[in-house]
C-alpha atoms as a PDB file:
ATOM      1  CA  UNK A   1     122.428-139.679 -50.377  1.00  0.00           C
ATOM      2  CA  UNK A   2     124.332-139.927 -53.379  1.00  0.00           C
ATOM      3  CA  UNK A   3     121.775-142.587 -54.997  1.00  0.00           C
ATOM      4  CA  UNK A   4     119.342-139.656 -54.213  1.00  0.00           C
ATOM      5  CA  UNK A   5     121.375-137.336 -55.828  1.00  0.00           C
ATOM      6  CA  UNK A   6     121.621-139.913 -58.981  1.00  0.00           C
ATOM      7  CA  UNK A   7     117.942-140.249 -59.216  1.00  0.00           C
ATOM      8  CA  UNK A   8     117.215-136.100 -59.122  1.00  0.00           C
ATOM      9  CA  UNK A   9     119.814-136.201 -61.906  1.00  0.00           C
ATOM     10  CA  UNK A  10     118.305-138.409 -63.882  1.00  0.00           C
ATOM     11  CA  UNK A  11     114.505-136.817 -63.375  1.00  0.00           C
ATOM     12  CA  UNK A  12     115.711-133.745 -64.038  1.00  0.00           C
ATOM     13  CA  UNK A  13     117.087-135.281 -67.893  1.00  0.00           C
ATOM     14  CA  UNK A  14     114.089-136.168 -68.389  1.00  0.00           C
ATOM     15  CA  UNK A  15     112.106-133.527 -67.602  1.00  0.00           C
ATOM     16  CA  UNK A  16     114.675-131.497 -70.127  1.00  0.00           C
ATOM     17  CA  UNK A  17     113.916-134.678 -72.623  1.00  0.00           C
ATOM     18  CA  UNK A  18     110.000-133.482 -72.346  1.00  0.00           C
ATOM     19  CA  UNK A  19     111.209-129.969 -73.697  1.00  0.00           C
ATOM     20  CA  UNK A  20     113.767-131.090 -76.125  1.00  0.00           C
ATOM     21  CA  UNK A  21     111.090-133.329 -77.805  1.00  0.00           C
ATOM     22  CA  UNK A  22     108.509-131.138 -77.431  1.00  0.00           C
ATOM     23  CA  UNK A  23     109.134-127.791 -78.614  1.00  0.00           C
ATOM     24  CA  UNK A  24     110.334-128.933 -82.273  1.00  0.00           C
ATOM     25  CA  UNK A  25     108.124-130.800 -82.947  1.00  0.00           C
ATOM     26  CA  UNK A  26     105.139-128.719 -81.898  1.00  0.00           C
ATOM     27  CA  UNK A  27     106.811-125.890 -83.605  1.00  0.00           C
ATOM     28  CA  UNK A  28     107.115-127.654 -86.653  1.00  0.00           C
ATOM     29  CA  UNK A  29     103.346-128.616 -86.833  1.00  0.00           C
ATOM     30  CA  UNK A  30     102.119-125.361 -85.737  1.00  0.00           C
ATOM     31  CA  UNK A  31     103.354-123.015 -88.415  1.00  0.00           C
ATOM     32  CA  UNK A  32     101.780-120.466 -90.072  1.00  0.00           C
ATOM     33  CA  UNK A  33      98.597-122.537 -92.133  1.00  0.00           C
ATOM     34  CA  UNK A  34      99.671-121.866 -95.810  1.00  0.00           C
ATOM     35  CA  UNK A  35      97.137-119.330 -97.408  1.00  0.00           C
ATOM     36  CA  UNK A  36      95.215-122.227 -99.544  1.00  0.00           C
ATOM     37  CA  UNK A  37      94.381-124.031 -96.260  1.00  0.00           C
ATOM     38  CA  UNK A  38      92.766-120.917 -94.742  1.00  0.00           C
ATOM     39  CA  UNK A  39      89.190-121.688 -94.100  1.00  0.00           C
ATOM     40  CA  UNK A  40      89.490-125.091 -95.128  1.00  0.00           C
ATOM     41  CA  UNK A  41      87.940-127.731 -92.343  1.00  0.00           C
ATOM     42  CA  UNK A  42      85.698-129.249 -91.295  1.00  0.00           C
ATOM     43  CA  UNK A  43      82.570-127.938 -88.540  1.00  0.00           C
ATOM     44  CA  UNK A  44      80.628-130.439 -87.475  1.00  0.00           C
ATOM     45  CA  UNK A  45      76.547-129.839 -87.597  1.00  0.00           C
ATOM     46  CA  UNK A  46      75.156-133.024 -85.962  1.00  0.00           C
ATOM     47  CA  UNK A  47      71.158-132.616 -85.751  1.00  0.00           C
ATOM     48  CA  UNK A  48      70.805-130.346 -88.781  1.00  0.00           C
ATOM     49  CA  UNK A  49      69.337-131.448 -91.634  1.00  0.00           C
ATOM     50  CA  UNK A  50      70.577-131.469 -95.406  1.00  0.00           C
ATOM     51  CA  UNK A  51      68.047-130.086 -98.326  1.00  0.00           C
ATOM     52  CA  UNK A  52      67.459-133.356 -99.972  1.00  0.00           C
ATOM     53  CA  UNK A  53      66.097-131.233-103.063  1.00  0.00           C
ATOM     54  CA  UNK A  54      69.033-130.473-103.977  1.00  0.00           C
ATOM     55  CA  UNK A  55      70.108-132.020-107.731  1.00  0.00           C
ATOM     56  CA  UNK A  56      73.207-134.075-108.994  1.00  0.00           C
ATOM     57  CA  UNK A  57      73.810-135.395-112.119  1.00  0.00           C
ATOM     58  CA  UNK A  58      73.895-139.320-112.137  1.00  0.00           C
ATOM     59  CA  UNK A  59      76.325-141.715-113.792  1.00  0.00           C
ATOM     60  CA  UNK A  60      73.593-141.879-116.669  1.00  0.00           C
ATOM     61  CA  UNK A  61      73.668-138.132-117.039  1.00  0.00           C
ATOM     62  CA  UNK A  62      70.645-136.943-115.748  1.00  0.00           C
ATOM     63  CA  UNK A  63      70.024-134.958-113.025  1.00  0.00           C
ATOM     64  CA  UNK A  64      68.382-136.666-109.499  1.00  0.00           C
ATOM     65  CA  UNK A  65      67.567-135.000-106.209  1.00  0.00           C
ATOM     66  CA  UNK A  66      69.547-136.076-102.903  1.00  0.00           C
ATOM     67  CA  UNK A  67      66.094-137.316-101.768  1.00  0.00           C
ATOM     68  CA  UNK A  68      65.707-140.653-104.429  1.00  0.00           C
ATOM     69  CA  UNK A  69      68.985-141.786-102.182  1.00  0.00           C
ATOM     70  CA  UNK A  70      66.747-141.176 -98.943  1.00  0.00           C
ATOM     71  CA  UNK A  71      64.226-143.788 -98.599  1.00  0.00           C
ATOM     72  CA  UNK A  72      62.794-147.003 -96.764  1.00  0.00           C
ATOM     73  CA  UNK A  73      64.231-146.003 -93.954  1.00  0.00           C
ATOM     74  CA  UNK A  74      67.841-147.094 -95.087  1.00  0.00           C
ATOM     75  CA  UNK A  75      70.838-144.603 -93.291  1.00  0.00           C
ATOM     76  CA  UNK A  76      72.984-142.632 -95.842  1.00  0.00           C
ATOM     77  CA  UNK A  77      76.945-142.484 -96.085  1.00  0.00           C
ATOM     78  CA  UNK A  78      78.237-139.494 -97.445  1.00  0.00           C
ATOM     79  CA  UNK A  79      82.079-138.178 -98.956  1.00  0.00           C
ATOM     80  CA  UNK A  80      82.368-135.452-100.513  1.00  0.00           C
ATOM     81  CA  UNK A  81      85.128-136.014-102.646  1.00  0.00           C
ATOM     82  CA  UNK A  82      86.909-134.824-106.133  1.00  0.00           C
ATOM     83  CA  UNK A  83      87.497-137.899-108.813  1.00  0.00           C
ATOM     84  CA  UNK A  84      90.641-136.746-110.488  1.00  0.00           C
ATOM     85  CA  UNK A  85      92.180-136.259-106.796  1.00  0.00           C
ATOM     86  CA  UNK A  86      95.251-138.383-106.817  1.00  0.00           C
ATOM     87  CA  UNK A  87      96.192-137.987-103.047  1.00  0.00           C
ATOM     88  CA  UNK A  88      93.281-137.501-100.045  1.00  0.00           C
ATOM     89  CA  UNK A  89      90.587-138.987-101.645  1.00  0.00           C
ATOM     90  CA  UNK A  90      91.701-142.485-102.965  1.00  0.00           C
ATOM     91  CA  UNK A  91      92.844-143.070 -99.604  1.00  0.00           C
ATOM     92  CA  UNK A  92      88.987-142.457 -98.113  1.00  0.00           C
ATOM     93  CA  UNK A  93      87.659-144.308-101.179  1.00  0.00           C
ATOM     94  CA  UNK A  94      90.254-147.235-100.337  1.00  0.00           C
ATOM     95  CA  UNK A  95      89.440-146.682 -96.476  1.00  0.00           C
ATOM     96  CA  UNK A  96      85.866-146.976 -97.262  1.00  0.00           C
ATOM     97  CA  UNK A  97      86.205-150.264 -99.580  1.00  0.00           C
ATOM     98  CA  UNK A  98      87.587-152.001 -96.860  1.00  0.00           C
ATOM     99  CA  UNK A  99      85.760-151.227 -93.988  1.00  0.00           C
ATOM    100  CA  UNK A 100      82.259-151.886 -95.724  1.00  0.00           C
ATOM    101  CA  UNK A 101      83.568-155.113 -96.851  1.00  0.00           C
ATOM    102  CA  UNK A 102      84.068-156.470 -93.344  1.00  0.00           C
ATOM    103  CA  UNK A 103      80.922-155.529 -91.621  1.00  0.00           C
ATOM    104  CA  UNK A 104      78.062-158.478 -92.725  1.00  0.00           C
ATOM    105  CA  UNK A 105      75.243-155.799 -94.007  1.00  0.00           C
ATOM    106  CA  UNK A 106      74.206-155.552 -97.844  1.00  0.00           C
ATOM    107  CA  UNK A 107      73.679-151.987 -99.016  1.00  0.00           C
ATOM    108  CA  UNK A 108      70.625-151.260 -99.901  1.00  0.00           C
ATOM    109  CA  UNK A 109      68.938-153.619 -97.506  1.00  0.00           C
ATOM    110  CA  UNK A 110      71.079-151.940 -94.422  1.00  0.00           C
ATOM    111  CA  UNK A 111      72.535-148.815 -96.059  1.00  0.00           C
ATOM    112  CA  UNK A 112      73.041-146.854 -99.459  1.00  0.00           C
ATOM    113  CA  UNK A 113      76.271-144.488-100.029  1.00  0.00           C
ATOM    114  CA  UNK A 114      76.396-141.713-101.868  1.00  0.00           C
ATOM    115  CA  UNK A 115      79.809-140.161-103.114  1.00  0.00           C
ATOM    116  CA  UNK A 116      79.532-136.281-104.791  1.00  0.00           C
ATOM    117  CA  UNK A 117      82.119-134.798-106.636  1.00  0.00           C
ATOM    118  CA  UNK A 118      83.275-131.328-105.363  1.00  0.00           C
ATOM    119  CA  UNK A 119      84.821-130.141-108.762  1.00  0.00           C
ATOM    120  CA  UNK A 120      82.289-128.410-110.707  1.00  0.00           C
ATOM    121  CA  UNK A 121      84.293-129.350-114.097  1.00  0.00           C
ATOM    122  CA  UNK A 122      83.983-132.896-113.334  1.00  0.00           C
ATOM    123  CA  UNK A 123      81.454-134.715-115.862  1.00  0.00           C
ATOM    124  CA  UNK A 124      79.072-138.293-114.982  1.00  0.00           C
ATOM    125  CA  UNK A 125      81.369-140.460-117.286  1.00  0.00           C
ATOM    126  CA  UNK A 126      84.516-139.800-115.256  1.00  0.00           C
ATOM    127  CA  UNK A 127      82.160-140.093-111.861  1.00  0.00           C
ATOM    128  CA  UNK A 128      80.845-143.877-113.718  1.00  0.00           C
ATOM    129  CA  UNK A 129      84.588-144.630-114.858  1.00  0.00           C
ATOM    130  CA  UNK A 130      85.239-144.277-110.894  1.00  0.00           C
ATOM    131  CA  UNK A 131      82.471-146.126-109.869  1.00  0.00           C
ATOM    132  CA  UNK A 132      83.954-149.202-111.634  1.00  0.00           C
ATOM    133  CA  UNK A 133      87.352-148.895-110.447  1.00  0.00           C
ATOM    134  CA  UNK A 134      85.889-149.168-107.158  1.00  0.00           C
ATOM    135  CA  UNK A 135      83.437-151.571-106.981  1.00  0.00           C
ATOM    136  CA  UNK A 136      85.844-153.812-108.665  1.00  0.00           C
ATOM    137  CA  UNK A 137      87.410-153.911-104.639  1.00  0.00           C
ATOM    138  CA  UNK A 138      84.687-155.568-103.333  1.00  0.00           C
ATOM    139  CA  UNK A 139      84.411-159.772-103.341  1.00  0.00           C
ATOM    140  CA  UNK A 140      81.083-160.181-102.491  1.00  0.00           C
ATOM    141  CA  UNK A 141      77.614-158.300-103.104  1.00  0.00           C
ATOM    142  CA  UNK A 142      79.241-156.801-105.707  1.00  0.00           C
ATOM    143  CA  UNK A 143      75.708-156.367-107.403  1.00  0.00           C
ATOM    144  CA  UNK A 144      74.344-154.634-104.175  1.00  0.00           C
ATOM    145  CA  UNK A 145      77.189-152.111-104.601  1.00  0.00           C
ATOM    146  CA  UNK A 146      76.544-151.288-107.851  1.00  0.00           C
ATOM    147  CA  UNK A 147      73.200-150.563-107.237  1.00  0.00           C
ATOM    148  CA  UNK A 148      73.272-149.052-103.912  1.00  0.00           C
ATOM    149  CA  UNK A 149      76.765-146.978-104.209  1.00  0.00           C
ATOM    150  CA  UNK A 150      75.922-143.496-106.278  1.00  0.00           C
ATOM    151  CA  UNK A 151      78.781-141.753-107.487  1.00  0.00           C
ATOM    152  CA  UNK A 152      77.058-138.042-108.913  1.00  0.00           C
ATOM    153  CA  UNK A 153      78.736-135.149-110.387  1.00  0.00           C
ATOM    154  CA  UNK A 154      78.041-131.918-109.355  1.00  0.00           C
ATOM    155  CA  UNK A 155      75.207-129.550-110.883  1.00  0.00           C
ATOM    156  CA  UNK A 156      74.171-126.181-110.357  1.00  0.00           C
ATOM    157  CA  UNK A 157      77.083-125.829-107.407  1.00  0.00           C
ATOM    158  CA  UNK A 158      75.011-127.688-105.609  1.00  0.00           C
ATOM    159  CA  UNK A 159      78.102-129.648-103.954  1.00  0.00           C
ATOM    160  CA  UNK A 160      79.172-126.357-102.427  1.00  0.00           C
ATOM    161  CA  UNK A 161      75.668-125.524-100.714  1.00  0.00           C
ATOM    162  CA  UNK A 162      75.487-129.565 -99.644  1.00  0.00           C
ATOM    163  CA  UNK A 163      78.710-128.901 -98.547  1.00  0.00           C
ATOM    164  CA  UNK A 164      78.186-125.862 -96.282  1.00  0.00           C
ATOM    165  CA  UNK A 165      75.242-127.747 -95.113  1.00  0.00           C
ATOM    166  CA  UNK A 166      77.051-130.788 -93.820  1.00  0.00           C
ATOM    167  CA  UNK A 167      80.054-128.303 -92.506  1.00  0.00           C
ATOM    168  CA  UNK A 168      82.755-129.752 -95.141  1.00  0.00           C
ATOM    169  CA  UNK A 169      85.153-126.428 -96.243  1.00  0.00           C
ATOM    170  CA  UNK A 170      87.337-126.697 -99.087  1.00  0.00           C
ATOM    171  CA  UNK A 171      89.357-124.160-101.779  1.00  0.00           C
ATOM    172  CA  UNK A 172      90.193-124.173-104.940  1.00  0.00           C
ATOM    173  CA  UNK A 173      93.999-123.286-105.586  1.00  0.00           C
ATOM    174  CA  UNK A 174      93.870-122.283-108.898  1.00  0.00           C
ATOM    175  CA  UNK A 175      97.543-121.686-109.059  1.00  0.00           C
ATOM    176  CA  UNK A 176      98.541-125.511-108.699  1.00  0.00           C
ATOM    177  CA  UNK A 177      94.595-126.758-110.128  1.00  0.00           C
ATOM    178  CA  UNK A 178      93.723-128.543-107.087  1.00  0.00           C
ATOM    179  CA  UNK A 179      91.659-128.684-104.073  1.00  0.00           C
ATOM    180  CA  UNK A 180      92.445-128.300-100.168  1.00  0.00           C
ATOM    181  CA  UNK A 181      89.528-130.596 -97.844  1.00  0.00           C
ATOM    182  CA  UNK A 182      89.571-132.578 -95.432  1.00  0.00           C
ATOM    183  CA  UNK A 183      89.101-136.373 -94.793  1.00  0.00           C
ATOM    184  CA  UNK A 184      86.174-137.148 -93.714  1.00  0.00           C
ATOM    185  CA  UNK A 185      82.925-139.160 -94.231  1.00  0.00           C
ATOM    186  CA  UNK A 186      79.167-137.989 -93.190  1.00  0.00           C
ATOM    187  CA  UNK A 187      76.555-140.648 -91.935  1.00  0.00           C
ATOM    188  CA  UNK A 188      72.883-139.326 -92.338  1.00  0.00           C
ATOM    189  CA  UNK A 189      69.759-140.096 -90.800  1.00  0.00           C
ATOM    190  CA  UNK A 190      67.031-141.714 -93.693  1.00  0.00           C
ATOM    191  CA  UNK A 191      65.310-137.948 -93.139  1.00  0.00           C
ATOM    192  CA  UNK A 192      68.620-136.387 -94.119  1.00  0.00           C
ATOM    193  CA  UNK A 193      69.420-135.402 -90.424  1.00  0.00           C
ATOM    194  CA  UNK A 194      73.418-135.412 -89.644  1.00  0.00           C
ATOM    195  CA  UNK A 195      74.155-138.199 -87.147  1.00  0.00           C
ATOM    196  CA  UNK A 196      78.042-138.340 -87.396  1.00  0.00           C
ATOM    197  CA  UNK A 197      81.086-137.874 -88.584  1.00  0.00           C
ATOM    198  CA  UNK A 198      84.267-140.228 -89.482  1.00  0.00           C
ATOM    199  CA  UNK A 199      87.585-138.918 -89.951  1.00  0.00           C
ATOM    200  CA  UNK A 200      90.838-140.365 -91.917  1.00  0.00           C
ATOM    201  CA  UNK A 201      91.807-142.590 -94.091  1.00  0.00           C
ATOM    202  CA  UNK A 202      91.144-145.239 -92.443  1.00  0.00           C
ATOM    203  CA  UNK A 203      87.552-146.863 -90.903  1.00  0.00           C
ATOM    204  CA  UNK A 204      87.271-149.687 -88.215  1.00  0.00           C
ATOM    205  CA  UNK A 205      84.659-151.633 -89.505  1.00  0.00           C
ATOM    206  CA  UNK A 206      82.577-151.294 -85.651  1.00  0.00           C
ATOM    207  CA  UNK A 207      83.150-147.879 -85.520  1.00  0.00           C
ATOM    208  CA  UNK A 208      80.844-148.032 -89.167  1.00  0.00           C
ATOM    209  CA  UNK A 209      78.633-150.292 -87.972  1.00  0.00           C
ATOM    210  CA  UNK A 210      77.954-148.380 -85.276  1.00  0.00           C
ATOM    211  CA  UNK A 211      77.547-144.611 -86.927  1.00  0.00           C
ATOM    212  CA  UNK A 212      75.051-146.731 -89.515  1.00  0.00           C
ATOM    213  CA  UNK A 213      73.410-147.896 -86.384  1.00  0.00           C
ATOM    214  CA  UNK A 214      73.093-144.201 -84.683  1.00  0.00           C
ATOM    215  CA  UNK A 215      71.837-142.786 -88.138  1.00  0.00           C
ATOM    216  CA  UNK A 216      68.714-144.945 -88.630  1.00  0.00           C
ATOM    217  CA  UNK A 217      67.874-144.797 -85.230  1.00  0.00           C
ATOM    218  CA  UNK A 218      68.347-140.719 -85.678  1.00  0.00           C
ATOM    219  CA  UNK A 219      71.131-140.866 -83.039  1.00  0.00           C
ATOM    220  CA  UNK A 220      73.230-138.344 -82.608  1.00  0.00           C
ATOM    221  CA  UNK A 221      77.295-138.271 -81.992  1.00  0.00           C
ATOM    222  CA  UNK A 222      79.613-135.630 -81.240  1.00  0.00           C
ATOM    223  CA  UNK A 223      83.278-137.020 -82.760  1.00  0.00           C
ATOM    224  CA  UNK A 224      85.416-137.178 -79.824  1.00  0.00           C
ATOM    225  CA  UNK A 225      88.775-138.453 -81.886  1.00  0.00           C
ATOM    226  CA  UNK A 226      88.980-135.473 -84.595  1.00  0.00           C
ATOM    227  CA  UNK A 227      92.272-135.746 -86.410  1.00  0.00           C
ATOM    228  CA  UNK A 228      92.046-133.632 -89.329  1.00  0.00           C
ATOM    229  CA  UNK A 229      94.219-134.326 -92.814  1.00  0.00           C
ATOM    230  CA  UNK A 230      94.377-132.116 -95.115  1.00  0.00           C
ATOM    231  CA  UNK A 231      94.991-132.799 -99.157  1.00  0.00           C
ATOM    232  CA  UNK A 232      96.853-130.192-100.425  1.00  0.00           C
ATOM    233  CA  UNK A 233     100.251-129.921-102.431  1.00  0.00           C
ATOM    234  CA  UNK A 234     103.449-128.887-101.822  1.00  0.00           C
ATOM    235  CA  UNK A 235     104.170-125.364-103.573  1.00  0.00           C
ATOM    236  CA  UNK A 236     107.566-124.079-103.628  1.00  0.00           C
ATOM    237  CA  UNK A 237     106.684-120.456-105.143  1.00  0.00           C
ATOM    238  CA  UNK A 238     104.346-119.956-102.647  1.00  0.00           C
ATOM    239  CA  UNK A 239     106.932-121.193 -99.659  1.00  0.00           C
ATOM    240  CA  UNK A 240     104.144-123.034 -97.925  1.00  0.00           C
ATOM    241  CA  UNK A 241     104.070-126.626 -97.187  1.00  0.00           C
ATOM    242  CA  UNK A 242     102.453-130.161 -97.624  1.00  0.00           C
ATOM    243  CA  UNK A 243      99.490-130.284 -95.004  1.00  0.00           C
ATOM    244  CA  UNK A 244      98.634-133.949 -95.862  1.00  0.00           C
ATOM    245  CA  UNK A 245     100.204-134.675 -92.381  1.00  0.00           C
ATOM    246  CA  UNK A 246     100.067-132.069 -90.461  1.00  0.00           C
ATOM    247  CA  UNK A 247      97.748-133.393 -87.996  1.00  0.00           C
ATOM    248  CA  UNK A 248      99.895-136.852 -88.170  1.00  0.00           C
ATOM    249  CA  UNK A 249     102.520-135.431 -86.514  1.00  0.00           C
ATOM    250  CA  UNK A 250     101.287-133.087 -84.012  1.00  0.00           C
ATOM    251  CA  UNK A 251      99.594-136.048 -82.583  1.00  0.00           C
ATOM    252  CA  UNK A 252     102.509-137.861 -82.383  1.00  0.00           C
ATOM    253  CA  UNK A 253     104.694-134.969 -80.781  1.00  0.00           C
ATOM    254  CA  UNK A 254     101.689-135.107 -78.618  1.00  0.00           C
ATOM    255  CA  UNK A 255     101.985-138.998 -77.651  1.00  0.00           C
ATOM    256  CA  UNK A 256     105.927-138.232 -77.271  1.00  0.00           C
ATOM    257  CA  UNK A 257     105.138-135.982 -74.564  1.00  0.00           C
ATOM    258  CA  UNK A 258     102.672-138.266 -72.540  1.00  0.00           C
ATOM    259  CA  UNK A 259     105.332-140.755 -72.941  1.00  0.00           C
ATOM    260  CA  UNK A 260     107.648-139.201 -71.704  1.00  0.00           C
ATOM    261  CA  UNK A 261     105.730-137.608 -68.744  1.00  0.00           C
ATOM    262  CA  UNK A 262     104.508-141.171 -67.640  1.00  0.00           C
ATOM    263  CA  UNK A 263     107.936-141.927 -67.486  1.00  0.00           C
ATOM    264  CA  UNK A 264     109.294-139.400 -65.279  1.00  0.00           C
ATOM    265  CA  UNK A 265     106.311-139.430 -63.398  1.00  0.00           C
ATOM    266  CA  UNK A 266     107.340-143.776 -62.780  1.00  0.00           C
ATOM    267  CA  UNK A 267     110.211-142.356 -61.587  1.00  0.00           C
ATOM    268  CA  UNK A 268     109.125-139.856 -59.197  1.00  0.00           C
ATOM    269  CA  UNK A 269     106.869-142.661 -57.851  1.00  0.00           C
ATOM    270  CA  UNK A 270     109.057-145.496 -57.530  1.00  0.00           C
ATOM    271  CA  UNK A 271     111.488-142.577 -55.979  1.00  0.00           C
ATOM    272  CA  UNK A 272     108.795-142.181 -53.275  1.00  0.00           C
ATOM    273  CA  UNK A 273     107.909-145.554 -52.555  1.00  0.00           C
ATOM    274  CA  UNK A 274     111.556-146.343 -52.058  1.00  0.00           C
ATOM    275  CA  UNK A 275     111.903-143.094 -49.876  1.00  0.00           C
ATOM    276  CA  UNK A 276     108.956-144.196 -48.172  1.00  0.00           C
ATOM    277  CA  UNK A 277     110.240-147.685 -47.465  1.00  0.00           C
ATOM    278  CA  UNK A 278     113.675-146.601 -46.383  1.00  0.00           C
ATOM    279  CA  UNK A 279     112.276-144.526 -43.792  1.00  0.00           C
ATOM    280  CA  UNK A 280     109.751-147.942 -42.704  1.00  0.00           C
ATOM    281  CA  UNK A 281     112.840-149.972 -42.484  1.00  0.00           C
ATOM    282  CA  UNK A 282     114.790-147.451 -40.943  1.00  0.00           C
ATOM    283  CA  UNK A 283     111.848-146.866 -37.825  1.00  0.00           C
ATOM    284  CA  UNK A 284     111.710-150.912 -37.377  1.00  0.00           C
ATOM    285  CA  UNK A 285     115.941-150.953 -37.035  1.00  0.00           C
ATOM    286  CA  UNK A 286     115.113-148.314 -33.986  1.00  0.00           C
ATOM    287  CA  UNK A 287     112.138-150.105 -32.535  1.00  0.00           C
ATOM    288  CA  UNK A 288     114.031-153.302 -32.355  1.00  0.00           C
END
């Protein structure tokens, strides 16, 4: 009886555990969204299609329509992205790097990838400077890359209508001169249809594989794992918060939780099967 009474004790700890862990941290991630991040997400629009007449300017500086990076049947990757960003977006670009220089295919044999600046004040010679900087990650194929990896600038606020097209919701702040998005990468059919979606910072190289494989079949793929980070700084006069991440740690008060709830739930079990073997033991002693 009193090992009984030890055991209650200690499930009932940790059922107060689950609420001590849970409730700051959930409260701590579910705040009020600072005013900037209002509106800012991301809505997924698998099976629509983007206008692929829509026109960029190149790292030349000319001016090209989305549909000269739509051909032979070759899948698209998408970011939409901001080249001056010195938080969120590095971290996709870096993400990205690395995951397309593990899987084996060549772009523009298997794939071409297109990045877009968001920033309307952002000229082709910064979007060509970036281009460099990045393609100076990769080992091999290098020459592939160059010719297959489009960095454009934005023209005509074009990247806003692409943008609404594809789901992708950002703001201008224009008190700190920066932008609040999402992280997130777009994989497009070679007719421009949207096949799936990516998020974070980081990319297993199957999991791209895969969404190239989906888009030029003209597969589509709900995202089952969203986890959302925002790029946004912190601003003291306006009493909000950093929402890089947010998301981060939700998810892991979240997996706290589960933890602990599989482990008081072990203990309610092995509680039972003890029970339940106590009272076995106890019938044989009488049968005897």
């Amino acid at each position: 009886m009193e090992r009984r009474r030890r055991f209650g004790s200690v499930k009932f700890a940790g059922l107060l555990a689950i609420v001590a862990a849970a409730l700051p941290l959930w409260s701590q991630t579910n705040r009020v969204v600072p005013v900037p991040l209002k509106g800012v997400g991301l809505d997924e629009q698998i099976g629509k299609s983007i206008d692929l007449n829509l026109e960029f300017t190149n790292e030349k500086g000319y001016q090209q329509p989305l549909k000269d990076f739509f051909k032979q049947g070759r899948p698209v990757l998408l970011n939409l992205v901001y080249y001056d960003c010195t938080m969120l977006c590095n971290l996709i670009l870096n993400g990205q790097v690395d995951a397309l220089s593990k899987i084996p295919w060549t772009p523009g044999d298997k794939y071409e990838v297109v990045t877009i600046s968001i920033n309307p004040g952002e000229t082709f010679n910064l979007a060509a400077a970036k281009k460099q900087t990045y393609l100076a990650g990769f080992t091999k194929n290098q020459a592939a890359f160059a010719a297959h990896w489009h960095f454009l600038s934005d023209y005509a606020d074009n990247s806003k209508k692409l943008a609404d097209q594809i789901g992708f919701h950002y703001r201008w702040d224009p008190r700190i001169q920066n932008f609040a998005h999402t992280a997130a990468i777009t994989f497009l059919s070679p007719t421009g249809k949207i096949c799936r979606y990516l998020y974070g910072i980081k990319f297993k190289p199957l999991d791209m594989r895969l969404a190239f494989t989906e888009a030029s079949q003209e597969k589509f793929s709900f995202s089952v794992d969203r986890l959302l980070l925002f790029c946004y700084h912190y601003d003291p006069k306006a009493n909000s918060y950093a929402a890089f991440a947010v998301n981060f740690m939700r998810t892991g008060a979240v997996l706290i939780v589960l933890f602990l709830l599989f482990f008081v739930w072990r203990l309610f079990r092995t509680d039972k099967l003890k029970h339940h073997a106590e009272r076995e033991e106890v019938a044989l002693t009488k049968g005897r």
